[in-house]
Protein backbone atom coordinates (compact mmCIF):
# COMPACT_ATOMS: atom_id res chain seq x y z
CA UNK A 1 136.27 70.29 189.62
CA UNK A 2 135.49 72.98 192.08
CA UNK A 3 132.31 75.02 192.88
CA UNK A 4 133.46 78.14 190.62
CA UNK A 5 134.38 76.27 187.44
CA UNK A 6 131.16 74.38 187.57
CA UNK A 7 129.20 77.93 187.90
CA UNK A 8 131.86 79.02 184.94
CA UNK A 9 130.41 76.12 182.57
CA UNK A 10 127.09 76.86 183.49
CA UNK A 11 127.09 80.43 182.54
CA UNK A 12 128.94 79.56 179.29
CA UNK A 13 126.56 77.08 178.12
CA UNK A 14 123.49 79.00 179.35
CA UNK A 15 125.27 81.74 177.17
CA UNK A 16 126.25 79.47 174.38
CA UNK A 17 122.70 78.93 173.90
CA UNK A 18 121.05 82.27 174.48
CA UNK A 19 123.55 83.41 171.38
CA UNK A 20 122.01 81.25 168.71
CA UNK A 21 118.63 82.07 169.85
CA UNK A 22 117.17 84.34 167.17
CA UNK A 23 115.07 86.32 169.78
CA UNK A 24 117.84 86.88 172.42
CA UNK A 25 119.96 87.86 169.12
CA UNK A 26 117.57 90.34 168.37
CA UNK A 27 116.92 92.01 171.54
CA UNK A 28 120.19 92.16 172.15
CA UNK A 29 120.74 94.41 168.91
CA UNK A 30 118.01 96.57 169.29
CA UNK A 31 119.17 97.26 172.70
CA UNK A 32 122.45 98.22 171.23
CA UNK A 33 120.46 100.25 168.84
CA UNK A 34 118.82 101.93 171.22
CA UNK A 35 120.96 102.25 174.10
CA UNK A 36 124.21 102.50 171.60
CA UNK A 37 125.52 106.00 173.91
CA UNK A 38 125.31 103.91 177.22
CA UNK A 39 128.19 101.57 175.80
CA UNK A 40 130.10 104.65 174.06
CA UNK A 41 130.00 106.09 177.49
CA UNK A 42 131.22 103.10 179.53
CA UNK A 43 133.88 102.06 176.90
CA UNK A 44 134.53 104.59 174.94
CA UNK A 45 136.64 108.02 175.24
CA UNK A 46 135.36 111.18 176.09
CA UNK A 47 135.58 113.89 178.15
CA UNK A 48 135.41 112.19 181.42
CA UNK A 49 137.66 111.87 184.53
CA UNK A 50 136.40 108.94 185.94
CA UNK A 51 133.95 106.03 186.20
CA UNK A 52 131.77 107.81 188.07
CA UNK A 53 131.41 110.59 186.33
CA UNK A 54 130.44 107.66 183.43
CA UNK A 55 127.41 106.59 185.46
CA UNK A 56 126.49 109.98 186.37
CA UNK A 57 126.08 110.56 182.99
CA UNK A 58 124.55 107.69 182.17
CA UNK A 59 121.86 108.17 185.10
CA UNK A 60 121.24 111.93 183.49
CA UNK A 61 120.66 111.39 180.04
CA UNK A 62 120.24 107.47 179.33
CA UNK A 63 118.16 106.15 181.77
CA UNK A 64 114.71 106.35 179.96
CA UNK A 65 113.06 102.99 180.59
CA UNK A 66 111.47 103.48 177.07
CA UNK A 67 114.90 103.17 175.63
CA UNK A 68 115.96 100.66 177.67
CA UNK A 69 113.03 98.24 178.05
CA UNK A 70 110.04 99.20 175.73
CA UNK A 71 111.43 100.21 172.58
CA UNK A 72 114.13 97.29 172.41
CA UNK A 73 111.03 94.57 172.91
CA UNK A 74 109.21 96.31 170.11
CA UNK A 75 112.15 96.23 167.58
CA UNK A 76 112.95 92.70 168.44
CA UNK A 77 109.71 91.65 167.88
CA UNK A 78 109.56 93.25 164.88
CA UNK A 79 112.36 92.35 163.47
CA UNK A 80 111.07 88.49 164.53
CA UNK A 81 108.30 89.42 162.60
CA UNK A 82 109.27 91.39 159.59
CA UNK A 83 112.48 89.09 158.72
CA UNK A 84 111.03 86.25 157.25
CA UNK A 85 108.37 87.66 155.82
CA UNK A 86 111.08 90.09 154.06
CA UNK A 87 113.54 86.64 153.24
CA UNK A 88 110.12 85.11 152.16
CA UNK A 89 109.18 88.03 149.58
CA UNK A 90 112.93 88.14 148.24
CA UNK A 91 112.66 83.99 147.98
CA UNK A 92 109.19 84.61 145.47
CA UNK A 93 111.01 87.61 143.92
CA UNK A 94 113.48 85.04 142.94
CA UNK A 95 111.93 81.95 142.11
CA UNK A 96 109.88 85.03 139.66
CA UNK A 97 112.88 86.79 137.66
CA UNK A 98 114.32 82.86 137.41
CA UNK A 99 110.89 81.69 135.60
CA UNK A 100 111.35 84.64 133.75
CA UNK A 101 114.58 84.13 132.95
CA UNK A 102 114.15 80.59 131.67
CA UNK A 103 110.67 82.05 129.54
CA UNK A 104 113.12 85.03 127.74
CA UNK A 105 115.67 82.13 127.38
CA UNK A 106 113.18 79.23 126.06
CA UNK A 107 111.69 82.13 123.65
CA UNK A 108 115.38 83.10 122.33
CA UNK A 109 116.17 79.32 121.65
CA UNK A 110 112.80 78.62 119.98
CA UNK A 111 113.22 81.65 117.35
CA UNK A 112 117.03 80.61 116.62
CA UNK A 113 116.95 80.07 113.00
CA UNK A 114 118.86 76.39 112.29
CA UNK A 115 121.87 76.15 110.44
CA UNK A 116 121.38 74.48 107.04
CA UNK A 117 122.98 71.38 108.32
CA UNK A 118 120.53 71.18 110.67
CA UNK A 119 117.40 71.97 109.05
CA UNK A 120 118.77 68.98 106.44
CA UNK A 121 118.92 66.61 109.62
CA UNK A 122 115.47 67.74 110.93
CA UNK A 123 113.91 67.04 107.52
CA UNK A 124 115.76 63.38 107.39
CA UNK A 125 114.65 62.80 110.69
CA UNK A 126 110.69 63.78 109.94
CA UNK A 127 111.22 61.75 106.53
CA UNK A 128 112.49 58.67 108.73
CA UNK A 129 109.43 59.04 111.05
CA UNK A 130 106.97 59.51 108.11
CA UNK A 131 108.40 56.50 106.33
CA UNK A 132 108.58 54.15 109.38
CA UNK A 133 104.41 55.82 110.55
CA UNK A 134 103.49 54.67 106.57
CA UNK A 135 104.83 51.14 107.12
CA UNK A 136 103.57 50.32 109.99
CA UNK A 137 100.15 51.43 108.78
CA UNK A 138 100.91 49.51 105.59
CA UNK A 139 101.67 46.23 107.61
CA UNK A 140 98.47 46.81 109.87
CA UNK A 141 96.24 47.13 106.70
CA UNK A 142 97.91 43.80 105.24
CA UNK A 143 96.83 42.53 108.39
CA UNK A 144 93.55 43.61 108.32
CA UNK A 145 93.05 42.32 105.22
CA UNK A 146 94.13 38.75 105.72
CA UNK A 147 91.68 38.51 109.19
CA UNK A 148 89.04 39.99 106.67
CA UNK A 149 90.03 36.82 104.30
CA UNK A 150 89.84 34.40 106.76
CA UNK A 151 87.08 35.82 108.25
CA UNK A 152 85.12 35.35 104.98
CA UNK A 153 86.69 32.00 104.62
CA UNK A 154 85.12 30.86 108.10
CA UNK A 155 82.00 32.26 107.09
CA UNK A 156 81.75 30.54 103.81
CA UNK A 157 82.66 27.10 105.16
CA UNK A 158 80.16 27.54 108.32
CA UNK A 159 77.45 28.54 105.58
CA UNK A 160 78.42 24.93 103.61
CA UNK A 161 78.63 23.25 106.27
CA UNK A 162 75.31 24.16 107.80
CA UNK A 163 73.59 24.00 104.11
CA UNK A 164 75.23 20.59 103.97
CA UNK A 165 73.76 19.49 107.20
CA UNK A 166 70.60 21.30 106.50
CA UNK A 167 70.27 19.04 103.08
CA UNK A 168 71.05 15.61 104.93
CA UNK A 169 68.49 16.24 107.52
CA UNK A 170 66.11 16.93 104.59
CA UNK A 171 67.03 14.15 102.36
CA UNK A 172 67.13 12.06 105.39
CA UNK A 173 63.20 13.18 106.63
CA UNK A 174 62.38 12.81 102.91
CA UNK A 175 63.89 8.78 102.96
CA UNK A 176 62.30 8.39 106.30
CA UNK A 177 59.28 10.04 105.16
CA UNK A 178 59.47 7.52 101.69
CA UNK A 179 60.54 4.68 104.09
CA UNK A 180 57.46 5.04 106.09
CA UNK A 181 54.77 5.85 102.87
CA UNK A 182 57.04 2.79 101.10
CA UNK A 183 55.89 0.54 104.14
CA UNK A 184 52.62 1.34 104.22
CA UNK A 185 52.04 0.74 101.13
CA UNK A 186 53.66 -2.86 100.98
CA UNK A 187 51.76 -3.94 104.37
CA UNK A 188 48.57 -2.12 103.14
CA UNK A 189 49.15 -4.50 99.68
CA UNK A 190 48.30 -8.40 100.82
CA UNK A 191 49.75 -9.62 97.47
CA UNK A 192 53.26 -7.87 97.50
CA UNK A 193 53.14 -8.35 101.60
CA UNK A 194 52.87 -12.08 100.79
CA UNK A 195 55.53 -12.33 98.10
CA UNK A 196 57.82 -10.30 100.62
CA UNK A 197 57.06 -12.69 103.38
CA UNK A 198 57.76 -15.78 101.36
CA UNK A 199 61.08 -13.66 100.27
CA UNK A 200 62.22 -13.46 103.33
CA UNK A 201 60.84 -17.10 104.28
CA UNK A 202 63.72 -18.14 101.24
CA UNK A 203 66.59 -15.94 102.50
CA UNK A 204 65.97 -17.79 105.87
CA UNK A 205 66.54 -21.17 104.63
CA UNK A 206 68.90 -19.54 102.16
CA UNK A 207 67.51 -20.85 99.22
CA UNK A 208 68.96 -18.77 95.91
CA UNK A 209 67.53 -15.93 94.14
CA UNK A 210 66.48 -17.44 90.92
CA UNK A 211 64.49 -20.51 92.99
CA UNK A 212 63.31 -17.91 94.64
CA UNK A 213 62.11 -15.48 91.89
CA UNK A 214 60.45 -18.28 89.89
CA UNK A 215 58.21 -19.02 92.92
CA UNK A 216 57.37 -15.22 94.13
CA UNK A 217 54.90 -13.08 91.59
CA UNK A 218 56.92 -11.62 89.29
CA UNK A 219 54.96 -8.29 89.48
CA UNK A 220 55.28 -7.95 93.35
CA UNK A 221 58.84 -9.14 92.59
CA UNK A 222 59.36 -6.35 90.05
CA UNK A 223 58.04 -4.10 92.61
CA UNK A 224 59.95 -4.47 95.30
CA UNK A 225 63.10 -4.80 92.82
CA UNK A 226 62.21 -1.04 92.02
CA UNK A 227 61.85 -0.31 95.15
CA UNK A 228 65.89 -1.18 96.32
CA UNK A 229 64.15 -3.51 98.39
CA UNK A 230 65.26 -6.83 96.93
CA UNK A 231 68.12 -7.96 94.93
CA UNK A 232 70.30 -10.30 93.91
CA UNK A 233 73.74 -10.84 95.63
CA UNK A 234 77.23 -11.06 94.18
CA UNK A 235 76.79 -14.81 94.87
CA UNK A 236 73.51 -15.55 93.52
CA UNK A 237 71.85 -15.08 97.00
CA UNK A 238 69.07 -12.83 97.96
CA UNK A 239 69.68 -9.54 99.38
CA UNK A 240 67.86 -7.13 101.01
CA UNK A 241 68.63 -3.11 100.65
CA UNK A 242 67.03 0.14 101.97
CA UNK A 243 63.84 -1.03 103.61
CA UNK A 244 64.35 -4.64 103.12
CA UNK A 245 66.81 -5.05 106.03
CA UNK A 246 64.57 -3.16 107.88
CA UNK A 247 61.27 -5.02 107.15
CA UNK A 248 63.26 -8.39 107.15
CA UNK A 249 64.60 -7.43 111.08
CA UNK A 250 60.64 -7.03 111.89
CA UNK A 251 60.01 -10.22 109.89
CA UNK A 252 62.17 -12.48 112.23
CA UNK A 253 60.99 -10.69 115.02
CA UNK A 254 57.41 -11.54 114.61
CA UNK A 255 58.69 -15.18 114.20
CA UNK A 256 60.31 -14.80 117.48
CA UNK A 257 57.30 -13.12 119.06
């Protein structure tokens, strides 16, 4: 590739580019706006003989530098300035008749009076909605009402059950209390404390209960029989209930001690 085709590229490309630039573009066509009599005279036809009489012409009446510099900048500046603010104004216009548009359209479709067919299918439809809303409210209040049930249910049975437990512990601090007052009473009683002694003295050697209750004071007997303190066993042995055991444990303890 020689020197001249290279220079050849160069000034296509450097005018390849200077074409699609929007302010080149512009001052280029306010220079033609301009300076439009300059190019009728060079290629145009008139009543000239000859080229030079073309530049004469030019030189006499279109060679004002505000027509050929000044005014040209100006324009394409403006027009740099002014066109997108113009392409920007016609863009909102737009975007303003279309909203409008849809609004007149939106309006026309909601004031359409429906077709009978459809007014029966609109009413179905709300009926189906209504009816499905009730039964699913319906279900929910069943619901309700059955956590309400067994809420009450749990809160009957806690109140039994802590009235239950509230009676044991009483009756049990009343038989402990009795237990206690019932022992006190025995050990504060040398007559009854010696018939229960020689009780328990019998049971030890496991003698039966009617040796044994011919031998003991009947009346101390009696009392501790009252008392669920003695009896007599299935087999004729002596037993011991409530405080007896009790008493009988600290019996054969002392014994021990």
């Amino acid at each position: 590739m020689n020197i001249l085709d290279e220079i050849k590229n160069s000034i296509n490309s450097v005018i390849a580019e200077r074409s699609v630039s929007p302010l080149f573009g512009s001052l280029i066509l306010s220079w033609i706006t301009w300076n439009w009599k300059i190019l009728y005279a060079i290629f145009g036809q008139g009543e000239y003989y000859d080229f030079e009489d073309r530049i004469e012409y030019i030189e006499i009446y279109q060679s004002d530098k505000l027509n050929l510099t000044a005014y040209p900048i100006i324009s394409a500046l403006l027009i740099l300035a002014i066109y997108p603010l113009a392409s920007i104004s016609a863009y909102w216009l737009w975007l303003k008749f279309d909203i409008l548009k849809k609004m007149i359209r939106n309006n026309a479709e909601r004031n359409e009076l429906l077709t009978l067919d459809e007014s029966v299918k609109v009413r179905i439809e709300i009926q189906k909605s209504k009816d499905l809303i009730n039964n699913l409210i319906t279900e929910k209040d069943k619901e309700i009402e059955n956590l309400k049930k067994e809420r009450d249910t749990l809160i009957a049975n806690n109140l039994k059950v802590t009235e239950k437990n509230t009676k044991n512990k009483i009756r049990e601090n009343e038989n402990t209390e009795r237990k206690i007052s019932l022992k006190e009473k025995i050990n504060s009683n040398k007559k009854i404390l010696e018939a229960l002694n020689r009780i328990f003295d019998y049971h030890k050697n496991e003698i039966p209960y009617d040796i044994m209750k011919s031998n003991v004071n009947k009346d101390s007997l009696e009392y501790l029989k009252l008392n669920k303190i003695v009896s007599e066993g299935f087999g004729g042995e002596i037993a011991f209930n409530y405080l007896g055991e009790e008493m009988y444990k600290e019996y054969l303890s002392n014994l021990l001690d």
